[in-house]
Protein backbone atom coordinates (compact mmCIF):
# COMPACT_ATOMS: atom_id res chain seq x y z
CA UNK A 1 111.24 -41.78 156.65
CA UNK A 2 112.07 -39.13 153.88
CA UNK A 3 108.54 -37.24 154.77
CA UNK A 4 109.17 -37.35 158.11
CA UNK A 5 112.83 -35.68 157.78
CA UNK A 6 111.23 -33.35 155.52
CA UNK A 7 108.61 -32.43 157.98
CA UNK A 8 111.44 -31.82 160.45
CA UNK A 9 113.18 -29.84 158.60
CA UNK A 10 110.01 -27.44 157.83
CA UNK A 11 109.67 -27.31 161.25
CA UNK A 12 113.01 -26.23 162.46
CA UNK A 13 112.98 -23.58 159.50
CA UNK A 14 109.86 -22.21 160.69
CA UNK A 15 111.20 -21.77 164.53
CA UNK A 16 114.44 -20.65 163.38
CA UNK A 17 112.20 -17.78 161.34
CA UNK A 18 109.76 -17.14 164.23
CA UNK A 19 113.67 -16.74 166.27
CA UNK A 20 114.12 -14.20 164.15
CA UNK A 21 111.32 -12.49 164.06
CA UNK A 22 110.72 -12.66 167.62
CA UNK A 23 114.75 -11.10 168.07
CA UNK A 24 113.60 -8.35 166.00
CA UNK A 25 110.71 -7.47 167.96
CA UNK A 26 112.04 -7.96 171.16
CA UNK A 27 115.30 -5.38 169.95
CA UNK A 28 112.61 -2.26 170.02
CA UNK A 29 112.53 -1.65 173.51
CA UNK A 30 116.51 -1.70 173.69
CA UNK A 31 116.69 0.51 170.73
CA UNK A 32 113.98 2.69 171.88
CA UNK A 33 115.43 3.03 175.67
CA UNK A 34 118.70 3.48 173.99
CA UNK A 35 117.99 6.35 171.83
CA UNK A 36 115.56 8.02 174.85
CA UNK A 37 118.93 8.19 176.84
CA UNK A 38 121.06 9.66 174.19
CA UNK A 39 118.83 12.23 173.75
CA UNK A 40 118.73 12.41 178.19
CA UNK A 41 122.60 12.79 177.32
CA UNK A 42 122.60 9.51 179.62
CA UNK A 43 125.43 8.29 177.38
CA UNK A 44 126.63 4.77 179.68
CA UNK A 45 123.26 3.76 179.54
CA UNK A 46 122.46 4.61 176.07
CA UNK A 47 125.43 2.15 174.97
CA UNK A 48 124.33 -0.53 177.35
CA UNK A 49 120.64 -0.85 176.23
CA UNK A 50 122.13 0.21 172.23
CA UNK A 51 124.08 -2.75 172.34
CA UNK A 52 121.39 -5.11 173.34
CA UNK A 53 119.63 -3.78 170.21
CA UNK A 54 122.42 -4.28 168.12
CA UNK A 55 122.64 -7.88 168.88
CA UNK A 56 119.40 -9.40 168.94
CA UNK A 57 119.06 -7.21 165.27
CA UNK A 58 122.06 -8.40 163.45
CA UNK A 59 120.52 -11.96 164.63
CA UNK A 60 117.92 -11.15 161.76
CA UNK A 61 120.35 -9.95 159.77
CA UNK A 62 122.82 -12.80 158.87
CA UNK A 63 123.45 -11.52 155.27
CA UNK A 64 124.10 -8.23 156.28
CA UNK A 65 120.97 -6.80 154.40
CA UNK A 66 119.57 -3.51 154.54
CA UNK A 67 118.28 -3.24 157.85
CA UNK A 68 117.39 0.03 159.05
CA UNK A 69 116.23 -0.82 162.28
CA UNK A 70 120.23 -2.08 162.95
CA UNK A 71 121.71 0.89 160.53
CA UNK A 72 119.77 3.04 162.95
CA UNK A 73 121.69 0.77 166.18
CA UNK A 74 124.71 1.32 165.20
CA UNK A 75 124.53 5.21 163.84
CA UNK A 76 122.82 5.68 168.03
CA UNK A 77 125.71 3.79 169.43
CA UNK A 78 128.27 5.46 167.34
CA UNK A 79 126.56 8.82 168.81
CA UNK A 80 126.81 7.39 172.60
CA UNK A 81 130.24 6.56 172.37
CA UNK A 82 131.24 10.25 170.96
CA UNK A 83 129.11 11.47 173.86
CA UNK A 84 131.85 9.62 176.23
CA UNK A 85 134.75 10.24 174.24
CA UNK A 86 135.15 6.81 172.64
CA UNK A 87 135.87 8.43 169.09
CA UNK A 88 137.54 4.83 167.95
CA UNK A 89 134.55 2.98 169.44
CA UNK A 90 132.23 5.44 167.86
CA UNK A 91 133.73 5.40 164.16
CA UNK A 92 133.59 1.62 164.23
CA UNK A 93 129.91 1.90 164.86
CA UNK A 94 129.08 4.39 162.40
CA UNK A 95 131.33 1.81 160.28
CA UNK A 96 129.38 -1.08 160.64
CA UNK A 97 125.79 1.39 159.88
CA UNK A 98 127.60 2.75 156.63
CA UNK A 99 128.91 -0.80 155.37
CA UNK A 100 124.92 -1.64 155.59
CA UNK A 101 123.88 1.67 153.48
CA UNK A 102 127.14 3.62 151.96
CA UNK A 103 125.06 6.71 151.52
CA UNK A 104 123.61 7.65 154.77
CA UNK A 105 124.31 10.68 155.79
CA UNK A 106 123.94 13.07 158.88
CA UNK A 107 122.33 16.61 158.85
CA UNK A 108 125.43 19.12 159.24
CA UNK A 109 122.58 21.55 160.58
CA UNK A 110 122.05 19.00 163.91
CA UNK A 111 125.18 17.74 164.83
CA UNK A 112 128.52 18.78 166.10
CA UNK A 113 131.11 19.46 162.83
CA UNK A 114 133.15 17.14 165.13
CA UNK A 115 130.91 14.01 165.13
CA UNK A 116 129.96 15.35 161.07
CA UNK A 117 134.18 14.80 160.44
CA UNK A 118 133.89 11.57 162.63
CA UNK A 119 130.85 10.21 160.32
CA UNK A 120 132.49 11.12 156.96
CA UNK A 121 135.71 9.85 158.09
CA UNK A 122 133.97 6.19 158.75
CA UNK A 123 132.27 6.84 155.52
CA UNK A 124 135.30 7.89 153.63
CA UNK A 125 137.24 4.59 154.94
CA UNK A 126 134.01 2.49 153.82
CA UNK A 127 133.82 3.25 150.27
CA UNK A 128 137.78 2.25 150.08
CA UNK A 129 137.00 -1.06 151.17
CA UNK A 130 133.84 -1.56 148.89
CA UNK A 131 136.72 -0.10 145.89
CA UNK A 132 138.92 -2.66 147.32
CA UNK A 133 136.35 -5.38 146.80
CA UNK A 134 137.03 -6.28 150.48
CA UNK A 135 133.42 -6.14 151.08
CA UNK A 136 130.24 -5.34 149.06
CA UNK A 137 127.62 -3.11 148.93
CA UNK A 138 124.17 -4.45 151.18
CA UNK A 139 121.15 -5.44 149.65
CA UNK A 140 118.58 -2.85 150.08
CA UNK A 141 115.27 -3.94 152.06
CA UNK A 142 112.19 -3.13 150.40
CA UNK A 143 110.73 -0.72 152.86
CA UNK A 144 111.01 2.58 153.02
CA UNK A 145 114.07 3.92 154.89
CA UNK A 146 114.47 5.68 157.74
CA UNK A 147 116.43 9.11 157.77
CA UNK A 148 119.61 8.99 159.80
CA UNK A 149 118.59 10.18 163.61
CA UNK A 150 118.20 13.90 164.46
CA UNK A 151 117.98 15.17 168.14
CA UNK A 152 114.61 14.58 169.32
CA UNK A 153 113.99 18.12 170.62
CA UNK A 154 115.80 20.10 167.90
CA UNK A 155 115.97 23.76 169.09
CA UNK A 156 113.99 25.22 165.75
CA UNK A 157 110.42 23.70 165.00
CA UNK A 158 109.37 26.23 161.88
CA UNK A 159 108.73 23.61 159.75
CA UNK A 160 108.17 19.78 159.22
CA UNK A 161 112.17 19.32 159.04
CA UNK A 162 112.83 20.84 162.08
CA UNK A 163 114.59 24.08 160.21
CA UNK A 164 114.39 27.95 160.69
CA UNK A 165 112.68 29.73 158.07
CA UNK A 166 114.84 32.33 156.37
CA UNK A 167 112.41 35.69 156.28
CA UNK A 168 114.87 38.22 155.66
CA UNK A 169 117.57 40.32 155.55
CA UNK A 170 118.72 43.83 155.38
CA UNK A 171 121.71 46.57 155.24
CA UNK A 172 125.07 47.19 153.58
CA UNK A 173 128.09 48.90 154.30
CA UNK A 174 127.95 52.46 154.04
CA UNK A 175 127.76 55.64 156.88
CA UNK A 176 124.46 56.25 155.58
CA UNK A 177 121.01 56.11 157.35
CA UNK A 178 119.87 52.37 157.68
CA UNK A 179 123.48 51.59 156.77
CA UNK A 180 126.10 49.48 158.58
CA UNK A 181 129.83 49.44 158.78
CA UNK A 182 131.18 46.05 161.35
CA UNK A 183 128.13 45.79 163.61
CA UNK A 184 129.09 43.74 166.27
CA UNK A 185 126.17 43.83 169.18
CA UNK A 186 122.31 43.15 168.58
CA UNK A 187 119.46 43.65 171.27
CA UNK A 188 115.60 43.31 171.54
CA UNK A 189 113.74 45.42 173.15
CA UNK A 190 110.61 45.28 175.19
CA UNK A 191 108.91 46.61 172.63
CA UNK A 192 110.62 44.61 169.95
CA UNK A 193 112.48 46.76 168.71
CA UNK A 194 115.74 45.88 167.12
CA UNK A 195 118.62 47.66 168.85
CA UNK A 196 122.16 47.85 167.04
CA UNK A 197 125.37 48.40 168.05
CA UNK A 198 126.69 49.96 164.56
CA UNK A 199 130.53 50.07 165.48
CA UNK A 200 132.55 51.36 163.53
CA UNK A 201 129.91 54.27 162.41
CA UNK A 202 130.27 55.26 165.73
CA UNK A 203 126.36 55.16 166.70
CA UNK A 204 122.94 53.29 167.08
CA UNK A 205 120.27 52.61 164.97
CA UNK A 206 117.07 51.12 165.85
CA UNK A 207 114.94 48.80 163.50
CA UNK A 208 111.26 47.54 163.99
CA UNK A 209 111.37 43.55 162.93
CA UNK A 210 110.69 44.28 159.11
CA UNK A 211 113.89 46.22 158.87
CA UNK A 212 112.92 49.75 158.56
CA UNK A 213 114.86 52.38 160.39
CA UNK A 214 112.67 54.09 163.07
CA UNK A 215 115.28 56.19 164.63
CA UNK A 216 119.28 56.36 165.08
CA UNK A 217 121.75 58.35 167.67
CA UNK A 218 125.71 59.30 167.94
CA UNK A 219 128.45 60.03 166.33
CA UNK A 220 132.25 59.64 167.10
CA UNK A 221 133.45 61.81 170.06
CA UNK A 222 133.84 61.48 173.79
CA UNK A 223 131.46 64.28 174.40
CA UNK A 224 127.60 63.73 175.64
CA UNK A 225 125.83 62.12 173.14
CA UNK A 226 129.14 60.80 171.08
CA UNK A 227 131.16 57.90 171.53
CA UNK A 228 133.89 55.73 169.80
CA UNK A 229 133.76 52.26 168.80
CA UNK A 230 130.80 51.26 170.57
CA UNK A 231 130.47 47.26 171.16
CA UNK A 232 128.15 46.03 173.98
CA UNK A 233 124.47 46.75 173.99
CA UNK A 234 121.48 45.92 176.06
CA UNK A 235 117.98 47.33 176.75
CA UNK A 236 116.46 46.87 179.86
CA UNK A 237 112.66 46.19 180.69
CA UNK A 238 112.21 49.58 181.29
CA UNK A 239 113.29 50.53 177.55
CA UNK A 240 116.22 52.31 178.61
CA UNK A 241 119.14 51.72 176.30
CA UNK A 242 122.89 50.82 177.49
CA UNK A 243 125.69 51.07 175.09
CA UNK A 244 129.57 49.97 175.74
CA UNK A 245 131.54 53.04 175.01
CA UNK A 246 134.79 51.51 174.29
CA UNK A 247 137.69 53.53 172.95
CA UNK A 248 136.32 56.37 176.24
CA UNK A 249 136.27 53.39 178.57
CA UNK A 250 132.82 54.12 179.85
CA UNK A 251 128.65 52.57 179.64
CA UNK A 252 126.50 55.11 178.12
CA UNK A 253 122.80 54.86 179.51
CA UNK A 254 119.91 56.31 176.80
CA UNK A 255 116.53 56.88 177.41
CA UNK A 256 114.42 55.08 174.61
CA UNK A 257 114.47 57.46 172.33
CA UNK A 258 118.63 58.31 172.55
CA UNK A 259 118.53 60.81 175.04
CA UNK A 260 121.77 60.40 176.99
CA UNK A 261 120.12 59.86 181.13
CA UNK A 262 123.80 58.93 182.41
CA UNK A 263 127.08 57.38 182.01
CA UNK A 264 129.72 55.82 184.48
CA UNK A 265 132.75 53.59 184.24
CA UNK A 266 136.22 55.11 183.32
CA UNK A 267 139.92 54.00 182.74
CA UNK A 268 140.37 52.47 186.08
CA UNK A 269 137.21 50.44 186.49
CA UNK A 270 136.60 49.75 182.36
CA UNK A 271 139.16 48.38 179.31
CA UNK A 272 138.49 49.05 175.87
CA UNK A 273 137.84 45.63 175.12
CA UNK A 274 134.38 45.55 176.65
CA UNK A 275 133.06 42.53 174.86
CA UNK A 276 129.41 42.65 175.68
CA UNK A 277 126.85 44.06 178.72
CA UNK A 278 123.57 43.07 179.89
CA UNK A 279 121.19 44.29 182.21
CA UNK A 280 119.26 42.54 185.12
CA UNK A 281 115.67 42.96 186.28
CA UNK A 282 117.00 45.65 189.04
CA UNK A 283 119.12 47.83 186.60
CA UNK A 284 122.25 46.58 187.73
CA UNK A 285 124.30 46.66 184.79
CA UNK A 286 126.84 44.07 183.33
CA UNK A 287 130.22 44.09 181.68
CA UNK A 288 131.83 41.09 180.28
CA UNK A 289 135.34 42.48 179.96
CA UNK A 290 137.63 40.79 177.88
CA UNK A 291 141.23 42.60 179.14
CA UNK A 292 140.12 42.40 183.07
CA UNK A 293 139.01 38.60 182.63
CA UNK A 294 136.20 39.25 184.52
CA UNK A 295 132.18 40.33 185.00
CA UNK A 296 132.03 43.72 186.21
CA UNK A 297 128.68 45.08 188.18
CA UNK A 298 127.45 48.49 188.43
CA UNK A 299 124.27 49.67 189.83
CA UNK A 300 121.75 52.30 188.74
CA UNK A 301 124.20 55.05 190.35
CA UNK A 302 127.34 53.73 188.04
CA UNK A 303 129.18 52.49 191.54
CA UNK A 304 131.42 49.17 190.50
CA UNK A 305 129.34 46.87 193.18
CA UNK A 306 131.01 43.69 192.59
CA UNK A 307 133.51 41.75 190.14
CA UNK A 308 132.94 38.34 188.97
CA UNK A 309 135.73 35.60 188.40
CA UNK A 310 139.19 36.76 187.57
CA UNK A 311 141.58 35.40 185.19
CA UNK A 312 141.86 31.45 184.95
CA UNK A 313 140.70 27.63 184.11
CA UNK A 314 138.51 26.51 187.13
CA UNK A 315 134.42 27.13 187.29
CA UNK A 316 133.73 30.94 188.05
CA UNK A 317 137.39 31.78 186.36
CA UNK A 318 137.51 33.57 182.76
CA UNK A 319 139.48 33.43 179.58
CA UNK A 320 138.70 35.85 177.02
CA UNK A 321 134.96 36.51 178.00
CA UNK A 322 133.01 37.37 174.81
CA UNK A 323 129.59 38.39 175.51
CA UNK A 324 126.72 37.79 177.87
CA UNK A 325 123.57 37.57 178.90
CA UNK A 326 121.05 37.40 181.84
CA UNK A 327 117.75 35.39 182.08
CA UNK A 328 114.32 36.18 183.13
CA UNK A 329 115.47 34.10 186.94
CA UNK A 330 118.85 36.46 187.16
CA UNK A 331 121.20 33.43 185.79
CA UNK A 332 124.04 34.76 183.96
CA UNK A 333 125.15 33.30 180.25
CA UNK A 334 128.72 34.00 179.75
CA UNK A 335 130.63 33.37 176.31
CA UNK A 336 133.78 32.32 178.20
CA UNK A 337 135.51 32.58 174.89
CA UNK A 338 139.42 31.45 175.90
CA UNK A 339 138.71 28.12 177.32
CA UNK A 340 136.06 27.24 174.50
CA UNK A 341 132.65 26.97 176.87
CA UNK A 342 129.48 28.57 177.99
CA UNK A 343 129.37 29.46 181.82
CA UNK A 344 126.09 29.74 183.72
CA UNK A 345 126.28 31.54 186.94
CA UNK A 346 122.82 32.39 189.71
CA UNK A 347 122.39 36.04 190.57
CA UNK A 348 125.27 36.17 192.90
CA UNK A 349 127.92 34.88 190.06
CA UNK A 350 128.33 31.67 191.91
CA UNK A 351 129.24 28.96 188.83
CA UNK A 352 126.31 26.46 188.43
CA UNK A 353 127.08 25.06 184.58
CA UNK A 354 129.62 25.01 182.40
CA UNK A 355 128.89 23.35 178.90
CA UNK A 356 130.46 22.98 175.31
CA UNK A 357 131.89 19.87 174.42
CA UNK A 358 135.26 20.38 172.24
CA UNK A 359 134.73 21.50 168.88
CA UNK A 360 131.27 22.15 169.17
CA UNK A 361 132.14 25.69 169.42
CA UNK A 362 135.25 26.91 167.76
CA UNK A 363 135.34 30.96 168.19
CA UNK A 364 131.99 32.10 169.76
CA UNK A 365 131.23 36.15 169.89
CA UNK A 366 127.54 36.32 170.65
CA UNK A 367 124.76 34.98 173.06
CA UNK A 368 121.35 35.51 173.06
CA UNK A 369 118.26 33.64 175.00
CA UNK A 370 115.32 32.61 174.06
CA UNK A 371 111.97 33.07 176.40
CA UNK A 372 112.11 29.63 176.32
CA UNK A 373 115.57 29.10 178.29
CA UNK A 374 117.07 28.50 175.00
CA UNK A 375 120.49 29.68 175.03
CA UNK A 376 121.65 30.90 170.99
CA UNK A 377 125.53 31.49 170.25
CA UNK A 378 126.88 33.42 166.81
CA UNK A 379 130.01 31.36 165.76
CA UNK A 380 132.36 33.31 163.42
CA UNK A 381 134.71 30.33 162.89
CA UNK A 382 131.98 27.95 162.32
CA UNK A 383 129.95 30.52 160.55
CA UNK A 384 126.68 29.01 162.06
CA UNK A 385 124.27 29.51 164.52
CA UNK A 386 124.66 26.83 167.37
CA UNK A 387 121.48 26.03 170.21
CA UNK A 388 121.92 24.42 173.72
CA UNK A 389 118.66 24.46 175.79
CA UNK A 390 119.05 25.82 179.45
CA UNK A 391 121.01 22.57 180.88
CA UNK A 392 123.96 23.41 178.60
CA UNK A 393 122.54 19.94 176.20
CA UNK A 394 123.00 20.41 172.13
CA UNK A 395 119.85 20.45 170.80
CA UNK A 396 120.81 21.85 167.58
CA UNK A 397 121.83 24.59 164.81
CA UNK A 398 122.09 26.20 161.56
CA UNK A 399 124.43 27.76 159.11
CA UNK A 400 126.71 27.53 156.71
CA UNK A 401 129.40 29.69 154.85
CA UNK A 402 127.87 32.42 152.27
CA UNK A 403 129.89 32.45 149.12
CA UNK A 404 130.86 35.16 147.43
CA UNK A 405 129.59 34.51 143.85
CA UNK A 406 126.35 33.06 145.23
CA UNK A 407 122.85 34.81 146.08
CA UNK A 408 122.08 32.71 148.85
CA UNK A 409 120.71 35.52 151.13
CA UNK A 410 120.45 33.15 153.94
CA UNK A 411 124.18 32.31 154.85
CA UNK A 412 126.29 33.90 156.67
CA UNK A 413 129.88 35.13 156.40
CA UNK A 414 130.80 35.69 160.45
CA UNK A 415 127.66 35.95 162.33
CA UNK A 416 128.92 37.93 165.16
CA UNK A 417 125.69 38.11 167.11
CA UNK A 418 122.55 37.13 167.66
CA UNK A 419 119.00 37.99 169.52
CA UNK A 420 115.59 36.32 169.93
CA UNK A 421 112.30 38.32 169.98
CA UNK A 422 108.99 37.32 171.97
CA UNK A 423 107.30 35.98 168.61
CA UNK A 424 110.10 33.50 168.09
CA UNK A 425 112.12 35.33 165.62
CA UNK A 426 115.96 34.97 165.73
CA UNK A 427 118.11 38.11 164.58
CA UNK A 428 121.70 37.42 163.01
CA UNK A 429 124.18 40.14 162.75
CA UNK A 430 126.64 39.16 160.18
CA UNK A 431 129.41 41.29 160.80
CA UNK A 432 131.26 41.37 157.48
CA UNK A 433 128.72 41.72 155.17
CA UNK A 434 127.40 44.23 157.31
CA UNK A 435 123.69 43.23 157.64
CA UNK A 436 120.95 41.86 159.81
CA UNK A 437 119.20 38.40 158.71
CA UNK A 438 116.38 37.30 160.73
CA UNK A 439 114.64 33.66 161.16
CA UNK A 440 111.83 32.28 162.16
CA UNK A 441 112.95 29.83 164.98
CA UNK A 442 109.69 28.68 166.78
């Protein structure tokens, strides 16, 4: 009688193991659909199939060990539910992952600083109950474990941890040749060619991509060839050079090599807050300006041929607009700076995308696209550099604040713009410091 018992009771261990096991194995596919969504931005489903992972896991996880396969659950589910607004929903997940391994951590150079302050928040809470003895730390599994999750498709792929490589930087303030003083507008040319917008010297100066000066123009004036304050800047395919004049309230248009071919615009059709200018694939020219709310168009003759949006909150409308930029189908990027998003508009500045979730973006100045459709935005608040590919989805990011006392060369202090070359190289203007850092994004 006692063997027999005994043989029963190996028995229903044994299933109650296989159970396990088998729960385990059959919580891949949820966890695997679940994260392919999140990355899809397919949030509702992402939750749906993350919570099926989440329970058959914690099934193999009775005494709350070390499981990375359910830390991993719960940090995916946390990310769902911020992708849907759930912020109470998603701290409770990232919760439950951090009372299983106190020390995970997300990269700051991946995700939003608002889902970064969500995470340490959770985190922050969780160590006062492990001080509080309310409950204690998990046993750690003996496997190797698994980084926290990164976006699948991060927008820089220099290196085996999906980072840009820091090559270099150049300038300092000064009036001097090769010398900056508040840069605020960087351009690529056709010929790769770095094009700068050196404000408040009054001028341009053109680098190739190692940083060596190959040839500047201007100097303060409203007469040919001078100009005050100048902001925008864009070169079209032709190599010809357009530069926001903004204290005269005009666009200055340069032959490659500075020589002025023609300028249009004036008090009535142009503010001095010109915030940025762009050119399309027909010459048309433009001008996101900040005081008029509003995209204005001018053709190769300098006639005003349209205005986009006008002052407002809807799709189309304008707040602030801070910069922009055109791609190689006509669409229009727009920094549309006072209500905190990116617009994308077709050729005839009908609205087709807005994106920016709140506080992924806190005070935007500069846009620049990739060949790849990869849209590239200098925040000075954030002092970063943050991606989106061409469906307005976060695919990453990089940056953090310089400090003063350190030599860490690849920082920034207010990154104010920033441009992408054919070879893959991005180029930062950091408008403070008064310098031009360039990475190696793909």
């Amino acid at each position: 009688m006692k063997k027999g018992f005994i043989i029963i009771f190996i028995n229903l261990l044994l299933f109650a193991i296989a159970a396990d096991t088998f729960s385990a194995e059959k919580a891949n596919e949820p966890l695997e659909k679940g994260k392919k969504y999140y990355e899809d931005s397919e949030f509702i489903k992402a939750i749906e199939e993350l919570r099926k992972a989440v329970d058959l896991l914690e099934r193999t996880s009775k005494e709350r060990s070390r499981n990375n396969d359910l830390i991993d659950a719960h940090i995916h589910l946390g990310l769902a539910y911020v992708g849907v607004n759930e912020t109470e929903k998603a701290k409770f997940q990232f919760k439950e992952a951090l009372r299983l391994d106190p020390e995970k951590k997300l990269n700051e150079d991946f995700y939003a600083p608002k889902v970064i302050k969500l995470f340490n928040k959770a985190k922050d809470e969780v160590k006062q109950e492990i001080k509080e003895g309310k409950i204690k730390v998990a046993a750690k599994e003996p496997e190797t474990e698994k980084p926290a999750p990164t976006p699948s498709q991060p927008a820089v792929q220099t290196t085996s941890t999906s980072q840009p490589t820091f090559i270099k930087s150049w300038g300092k303030k000064g009036d001097k040749p090769g010398e900056l003083k508040s840069p605020q507008r960087i351009a690529v040319g056709p010929d790769n060619l770095i094009y700068v917008a050196d404000t408040s010297n009054h001028r341009i100066q053109v680098f190739d991509s190692e940083g060596n000066l190959i040839k500047g123009w201007g100097k303060k004036g409203d007469k040919d060839n001078e100009m005050e304050k100048p902001h925008g800047i864009a070169v079209g395919s032709d190599g010809a050079v357009y530069v926001s004049d903004n204290e005269n309230k005009r666009i200055l248009k340069f032959d490659r090599n500075g020589n002025l071919l023609a300028k249009f615009g004036n008090k009535n059709t142009l503010s001095s807050d010109m915030m940025g200018i762009a050119v399309d694939s027909r010459g048309n020219v433009y001008v996101a300006d900040k005081d008029k709310n509003s995209i204005i168009v001018f053709n190769q003759k300098g006639e005003v041929i349209k205005t986009i949006g006008k002052k407002g909150k809807e799709r189309g409308d304008f707040k602030d607009p801070s910069d922009i930029a055109i791609d190689v189908s006509g669409n229009i990027y727009v920094i549309d700076w006072g209500n905190k998003r990116i617009q994308k508009l077709d050729s005839n500045g009908n609205s087709l995308l807005a994106f920016a979730k709140e506080k992924e973006l806190d005070e935007p100045t500069g846009l620049g696209l990739a060949k790849n459709g990869n849209v590239y935005l200098a925040d000075k608040e954030l002092k970063r550099i943050v991606v989106y590919d061409s469906t307005g989805r976060l695919i990453g990011g990089w940056g953090r604040e310089r400090k003063k006392k350190q030599d860490e060369r690849e920082r920034f202090d207010e990154p104010s713009d920033v441009a992408v070359d054919s070879a893959g190289n991005a180029y930062i203007l950091d408008v403070n410091e008064h310098r031009i850092l360039k990475f190696r994004v793909n």
